[in-house]
PDB file of N, CA and C in Angstrom:
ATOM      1  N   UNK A   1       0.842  -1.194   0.000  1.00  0.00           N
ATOM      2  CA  UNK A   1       0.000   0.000   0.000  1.00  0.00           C
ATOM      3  C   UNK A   1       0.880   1.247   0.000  1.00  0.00           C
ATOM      4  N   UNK A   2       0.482   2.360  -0.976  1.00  0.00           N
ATOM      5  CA  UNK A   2       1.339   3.720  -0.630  1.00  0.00           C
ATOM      6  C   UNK A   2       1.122   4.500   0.235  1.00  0.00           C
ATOM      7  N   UNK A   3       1.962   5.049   1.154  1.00  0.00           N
ATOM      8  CA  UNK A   3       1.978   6.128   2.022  1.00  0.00           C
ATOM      9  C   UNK A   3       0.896   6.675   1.110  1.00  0.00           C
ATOM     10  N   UNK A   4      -0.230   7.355   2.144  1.00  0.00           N
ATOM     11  CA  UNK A   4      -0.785   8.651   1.707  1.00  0.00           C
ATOM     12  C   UNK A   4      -0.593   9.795   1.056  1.00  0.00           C
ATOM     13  N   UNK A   5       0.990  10.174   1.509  1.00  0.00           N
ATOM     14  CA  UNK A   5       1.259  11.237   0.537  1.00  0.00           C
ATOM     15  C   UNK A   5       1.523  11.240  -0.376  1.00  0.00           C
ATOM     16  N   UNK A   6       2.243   9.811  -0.943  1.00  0.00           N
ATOM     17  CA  UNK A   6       2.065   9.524  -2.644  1.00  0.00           C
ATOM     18  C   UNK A   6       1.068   9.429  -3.101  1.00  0.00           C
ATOM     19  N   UNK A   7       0.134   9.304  -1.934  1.00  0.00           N
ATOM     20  CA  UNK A   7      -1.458   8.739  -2.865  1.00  0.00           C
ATOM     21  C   UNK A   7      -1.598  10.589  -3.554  1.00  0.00           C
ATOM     22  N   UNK A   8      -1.781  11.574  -2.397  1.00  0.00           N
ATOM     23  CA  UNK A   8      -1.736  13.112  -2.251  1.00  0.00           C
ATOM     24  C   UNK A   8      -1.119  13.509  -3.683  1.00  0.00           C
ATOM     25  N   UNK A   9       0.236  13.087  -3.619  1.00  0.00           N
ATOM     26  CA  UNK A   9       0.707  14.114  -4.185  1.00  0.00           C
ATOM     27  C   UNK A   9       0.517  13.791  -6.213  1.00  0.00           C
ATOM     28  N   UNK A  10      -0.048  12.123  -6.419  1.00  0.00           N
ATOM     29  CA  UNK A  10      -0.220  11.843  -7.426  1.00  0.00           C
ATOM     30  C   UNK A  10      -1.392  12.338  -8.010  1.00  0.00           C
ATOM     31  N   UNK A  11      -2.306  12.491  -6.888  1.00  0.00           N
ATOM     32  CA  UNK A  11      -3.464  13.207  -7.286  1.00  0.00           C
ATOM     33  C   UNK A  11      -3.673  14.498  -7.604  1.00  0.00           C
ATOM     34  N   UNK A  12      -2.971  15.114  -6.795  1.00  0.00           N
ATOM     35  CA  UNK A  12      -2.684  16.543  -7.320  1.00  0.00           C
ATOM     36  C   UNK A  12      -1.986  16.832  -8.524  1.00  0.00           C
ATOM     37  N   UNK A  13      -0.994  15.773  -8.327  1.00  0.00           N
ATOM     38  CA  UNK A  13      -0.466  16.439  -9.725  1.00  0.00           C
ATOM     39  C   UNK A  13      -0.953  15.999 -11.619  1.00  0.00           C
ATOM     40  N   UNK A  14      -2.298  15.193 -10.781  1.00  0.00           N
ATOM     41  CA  UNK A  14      -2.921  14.856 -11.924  1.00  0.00           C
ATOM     42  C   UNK A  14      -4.083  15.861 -12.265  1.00  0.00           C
ATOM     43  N   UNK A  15      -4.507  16.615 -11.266  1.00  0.00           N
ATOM     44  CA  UNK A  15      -5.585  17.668 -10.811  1.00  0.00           C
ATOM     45  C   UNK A  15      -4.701  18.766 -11.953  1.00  0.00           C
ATOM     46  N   UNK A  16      -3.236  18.654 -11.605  1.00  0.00           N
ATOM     47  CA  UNK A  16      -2.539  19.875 -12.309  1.00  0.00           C
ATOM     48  C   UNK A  16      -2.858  20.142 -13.623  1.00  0.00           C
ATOM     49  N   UNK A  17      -2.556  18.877 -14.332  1.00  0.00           N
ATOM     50  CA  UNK A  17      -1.693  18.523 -15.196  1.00  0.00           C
ATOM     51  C   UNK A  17      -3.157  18.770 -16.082  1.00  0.00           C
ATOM     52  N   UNK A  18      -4.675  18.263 -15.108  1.00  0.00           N
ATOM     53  CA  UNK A  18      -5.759  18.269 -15.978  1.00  0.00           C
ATOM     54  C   UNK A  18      -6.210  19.631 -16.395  1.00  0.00           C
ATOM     55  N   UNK A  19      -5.860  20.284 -14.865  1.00  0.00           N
ATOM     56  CA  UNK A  19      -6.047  21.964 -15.056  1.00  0.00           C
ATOM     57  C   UNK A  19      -5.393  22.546 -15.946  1.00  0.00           C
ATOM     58  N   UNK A  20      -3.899  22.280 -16.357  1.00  0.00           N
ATOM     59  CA  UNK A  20      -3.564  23.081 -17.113  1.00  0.00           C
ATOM     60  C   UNK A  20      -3.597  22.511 -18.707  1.00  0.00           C
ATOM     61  N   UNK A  21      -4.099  21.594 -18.530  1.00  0.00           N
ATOM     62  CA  UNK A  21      -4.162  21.229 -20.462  1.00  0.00           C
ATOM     63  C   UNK A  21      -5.683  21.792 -20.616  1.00  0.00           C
ATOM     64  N   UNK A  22      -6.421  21.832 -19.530  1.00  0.00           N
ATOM     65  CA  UNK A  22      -7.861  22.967 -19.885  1.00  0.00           C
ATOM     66  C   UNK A  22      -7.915  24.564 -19.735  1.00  0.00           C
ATOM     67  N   UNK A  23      -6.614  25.099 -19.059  1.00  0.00           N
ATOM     68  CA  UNK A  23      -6.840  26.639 -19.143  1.00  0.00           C
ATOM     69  C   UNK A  23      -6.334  27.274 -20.386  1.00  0.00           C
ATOM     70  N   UNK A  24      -7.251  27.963 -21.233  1.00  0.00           N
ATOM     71  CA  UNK A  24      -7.411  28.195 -22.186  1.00  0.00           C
ATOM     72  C   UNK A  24      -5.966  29.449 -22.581  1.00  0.00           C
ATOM     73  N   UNK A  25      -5.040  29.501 -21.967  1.00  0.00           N
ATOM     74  CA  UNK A  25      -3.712  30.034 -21.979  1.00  0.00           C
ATOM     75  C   UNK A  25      -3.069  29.168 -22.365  1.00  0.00           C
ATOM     76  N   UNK A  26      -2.584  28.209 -21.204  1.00  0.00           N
ATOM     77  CA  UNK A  26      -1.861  27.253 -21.049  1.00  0.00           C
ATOM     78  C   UNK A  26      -2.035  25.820 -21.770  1.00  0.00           C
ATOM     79  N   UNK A  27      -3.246  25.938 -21.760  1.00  0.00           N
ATOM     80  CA  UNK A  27      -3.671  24.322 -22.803  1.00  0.00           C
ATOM     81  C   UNK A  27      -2.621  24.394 -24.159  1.00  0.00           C
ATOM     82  N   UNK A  28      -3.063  25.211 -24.819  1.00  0.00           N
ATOM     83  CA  UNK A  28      -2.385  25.410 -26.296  1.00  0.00           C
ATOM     84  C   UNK A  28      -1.132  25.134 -26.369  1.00  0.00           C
ATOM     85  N   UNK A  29      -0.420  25.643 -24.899  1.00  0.00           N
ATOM     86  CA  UNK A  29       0.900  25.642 -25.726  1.00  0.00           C
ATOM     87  C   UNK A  29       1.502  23.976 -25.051  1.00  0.00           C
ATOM     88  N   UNK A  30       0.762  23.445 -24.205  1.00  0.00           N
ATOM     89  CA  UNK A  30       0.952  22.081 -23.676  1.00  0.00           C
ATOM     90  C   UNK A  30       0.682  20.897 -25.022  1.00  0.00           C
ATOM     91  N   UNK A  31      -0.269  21.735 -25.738  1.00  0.00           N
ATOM     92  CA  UNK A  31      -1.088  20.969 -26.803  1.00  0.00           C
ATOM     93  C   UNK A  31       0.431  20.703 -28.084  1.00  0.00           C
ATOM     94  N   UNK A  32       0.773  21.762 -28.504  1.00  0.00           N
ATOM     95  CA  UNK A  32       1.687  22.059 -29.498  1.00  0.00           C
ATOM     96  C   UNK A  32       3.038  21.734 -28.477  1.00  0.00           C
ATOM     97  N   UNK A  33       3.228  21.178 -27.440  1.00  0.00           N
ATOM     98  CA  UNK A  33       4.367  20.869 -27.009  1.00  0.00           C
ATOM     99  C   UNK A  33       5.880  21.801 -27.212  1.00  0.00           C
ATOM    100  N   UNK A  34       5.112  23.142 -27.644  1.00  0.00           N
ATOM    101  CA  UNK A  34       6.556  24.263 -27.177  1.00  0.00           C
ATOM    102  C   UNK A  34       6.574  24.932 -25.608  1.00  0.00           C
ATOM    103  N   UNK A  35       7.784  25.202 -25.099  1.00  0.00           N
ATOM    104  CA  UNK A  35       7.845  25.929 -24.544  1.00  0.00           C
ATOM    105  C   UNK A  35       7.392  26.930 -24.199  1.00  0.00           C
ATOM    106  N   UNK A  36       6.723  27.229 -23.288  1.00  0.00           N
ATOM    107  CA  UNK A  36       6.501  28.532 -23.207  1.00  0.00           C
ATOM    108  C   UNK A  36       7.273  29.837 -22.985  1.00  0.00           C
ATOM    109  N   UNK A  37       7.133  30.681 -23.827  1.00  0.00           N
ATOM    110  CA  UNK A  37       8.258  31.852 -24.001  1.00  0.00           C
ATOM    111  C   UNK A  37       7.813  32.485 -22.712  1.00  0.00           C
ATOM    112  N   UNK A  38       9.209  32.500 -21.832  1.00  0.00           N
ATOM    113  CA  UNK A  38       9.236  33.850 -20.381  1.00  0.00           C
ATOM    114  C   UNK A  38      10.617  34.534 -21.495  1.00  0.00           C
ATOM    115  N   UNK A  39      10.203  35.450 -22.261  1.00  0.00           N
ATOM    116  CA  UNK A  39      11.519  36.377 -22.743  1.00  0.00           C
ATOM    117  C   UNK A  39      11.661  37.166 -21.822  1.00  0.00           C
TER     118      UNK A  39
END
């Protein structure tokens, strides 16, 4: 069985990962797999 906080922290970072391929900023450029420009 996993410690809880792996259970925690897999979930969150699946929460992330879902959030940011849906915020309409950030999706796109996750989508097209560039970098995002910080110039």
């Amino acid at each position: 069985m996993q410690p809880i906080i792996d259970i925690i922290n897999e979930l969150s970072k699946n929460y992330i990962d879902d959030y940011l391929a849906t915020h309409p900023a950030i999706g796109p450029i996750i989508d097209r797999g560039d970098p995002p420009a910080f110039d």
